[in-house]
Protein backbone atom coordinates (compact mmCIF):
# COMPACT_ATOMS: atom_id res chain seq x y z
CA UNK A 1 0.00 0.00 0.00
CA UNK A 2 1.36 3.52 -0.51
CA UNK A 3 1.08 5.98 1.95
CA UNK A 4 2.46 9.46 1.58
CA UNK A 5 3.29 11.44 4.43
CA UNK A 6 3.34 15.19 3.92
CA UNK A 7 3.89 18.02 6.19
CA UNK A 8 1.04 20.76 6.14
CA UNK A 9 3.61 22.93 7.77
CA UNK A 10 2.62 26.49 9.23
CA UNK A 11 -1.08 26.33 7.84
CA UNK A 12 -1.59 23.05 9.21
CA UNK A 13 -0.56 24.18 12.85
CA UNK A 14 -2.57 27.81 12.90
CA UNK A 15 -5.52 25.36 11.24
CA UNK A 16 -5.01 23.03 14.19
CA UNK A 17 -4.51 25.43 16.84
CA UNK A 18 -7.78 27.10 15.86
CA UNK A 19 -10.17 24.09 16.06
CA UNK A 20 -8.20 23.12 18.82
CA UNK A 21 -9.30 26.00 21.03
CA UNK A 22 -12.74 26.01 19.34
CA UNK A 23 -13.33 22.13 20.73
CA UNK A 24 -11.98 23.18 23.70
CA UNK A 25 -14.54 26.23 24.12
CA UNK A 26 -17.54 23.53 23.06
CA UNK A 27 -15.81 21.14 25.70
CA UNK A 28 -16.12 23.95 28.18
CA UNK A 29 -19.35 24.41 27.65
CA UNK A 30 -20.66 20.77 27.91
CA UNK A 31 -18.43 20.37 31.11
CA UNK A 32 -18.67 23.50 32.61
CA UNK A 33 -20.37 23.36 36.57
CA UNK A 34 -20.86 27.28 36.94
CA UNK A 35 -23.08 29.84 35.53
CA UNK A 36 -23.63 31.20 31.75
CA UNK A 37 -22.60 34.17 32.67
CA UNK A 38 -19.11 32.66 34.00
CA UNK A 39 -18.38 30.29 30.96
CA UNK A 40 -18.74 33.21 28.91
CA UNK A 41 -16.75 35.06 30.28
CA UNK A 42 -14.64 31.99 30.44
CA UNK A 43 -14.84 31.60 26.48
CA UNK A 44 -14.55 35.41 25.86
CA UNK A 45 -10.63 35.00 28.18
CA UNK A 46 -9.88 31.78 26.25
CA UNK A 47 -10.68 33.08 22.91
CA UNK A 48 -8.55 36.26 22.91
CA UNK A 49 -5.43 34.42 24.33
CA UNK A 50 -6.30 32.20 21.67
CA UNK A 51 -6.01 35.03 19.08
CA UNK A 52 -2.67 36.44 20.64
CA UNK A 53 -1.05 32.63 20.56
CA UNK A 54 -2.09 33.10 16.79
CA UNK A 55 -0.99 36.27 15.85
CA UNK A 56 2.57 35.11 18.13
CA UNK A 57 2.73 32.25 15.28
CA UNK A 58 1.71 34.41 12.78
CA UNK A 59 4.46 37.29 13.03
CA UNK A 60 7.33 34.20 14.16
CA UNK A 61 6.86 32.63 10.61
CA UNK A 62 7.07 35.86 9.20
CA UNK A 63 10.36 36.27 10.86
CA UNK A 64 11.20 32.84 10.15
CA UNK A 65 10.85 33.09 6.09
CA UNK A 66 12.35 36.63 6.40
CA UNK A 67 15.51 35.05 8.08
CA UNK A 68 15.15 32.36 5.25
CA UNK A 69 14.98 34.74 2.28
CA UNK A 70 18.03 36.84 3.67
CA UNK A 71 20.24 33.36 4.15
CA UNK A 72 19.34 32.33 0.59
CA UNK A 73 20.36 35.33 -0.88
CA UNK A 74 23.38 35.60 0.78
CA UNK A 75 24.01 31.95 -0.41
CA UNK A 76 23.06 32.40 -4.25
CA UNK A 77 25.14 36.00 -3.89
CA UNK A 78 28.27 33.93 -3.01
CA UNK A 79 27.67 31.25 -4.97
CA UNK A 80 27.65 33.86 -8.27
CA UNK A 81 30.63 35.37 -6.81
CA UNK A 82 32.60 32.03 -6.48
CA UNK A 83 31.18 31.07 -10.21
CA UNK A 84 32.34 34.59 -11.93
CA UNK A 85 36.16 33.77 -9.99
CA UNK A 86 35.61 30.62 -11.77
CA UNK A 87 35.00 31.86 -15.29
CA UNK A 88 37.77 34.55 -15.13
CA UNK A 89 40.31 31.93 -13.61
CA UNK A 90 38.98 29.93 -17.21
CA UNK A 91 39.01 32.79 -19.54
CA UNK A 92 42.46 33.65 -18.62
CA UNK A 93 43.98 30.13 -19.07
CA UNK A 94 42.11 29.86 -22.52
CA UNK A 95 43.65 33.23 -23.13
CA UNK A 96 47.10 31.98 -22.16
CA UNK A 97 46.74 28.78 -24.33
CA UNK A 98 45.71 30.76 -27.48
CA UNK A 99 48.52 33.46 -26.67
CA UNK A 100 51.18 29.92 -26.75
CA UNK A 101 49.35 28.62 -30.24
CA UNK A 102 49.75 32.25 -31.69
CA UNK A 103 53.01 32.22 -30.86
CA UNK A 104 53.76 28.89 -31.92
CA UNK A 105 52.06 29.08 -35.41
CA UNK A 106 54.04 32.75 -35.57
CA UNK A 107 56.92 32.40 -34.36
């Protein structure tokens, strides 16, 4: 049988933190022994720390794919440096060898 595994990555955890805390606010409700008034209340605390835990993910994966942007540049900048080195080091032997067969068919 093939199975694939993937990895819903930072969609897949805000997704799951939000209908975590929502089946934890139903839960509440079924289970809760005090008043309407308190579970509410209850819900109301619960929900907003629920929004700040979101907006905290939010604003790190923005940081995150910032940091990861910047490092990737940096990588692909060096990498085209090291690659132009490359090509001049090249160029200049090929200029070398064709200065040797002038010389040789000239001289």
């Amino acid at each position: 049988m093939n199975q694939r595994h993937t990895d819903g990555g930072p969609n897949s955890f805000i997704s799951g933190l939000l209908v975590g805390g929502l089946l934890g606010a139903i839960a509440a409700l079924w289970l809760a022994p005090q008043s309407g008034k308190k579970t509410q209340q209850m819900i109301s605390k619960e929900a907003h720390r629920l929004q700040r835990t979101a907006e905290d993910t939010v604003e790190d994966l923005k940081k995150n794919a910032e940091n990861t942007s910047n490092d990737i540049r940096e990588k692909a900048d060096a990498a085209r440096h090291d690659g132009q080195e490359w090509l001049d080091h090249q160029a200049d032997k090929v200029g070398k060898a064709a200065s040797k067969v002038r010389n040789t068919v000239t001289g």
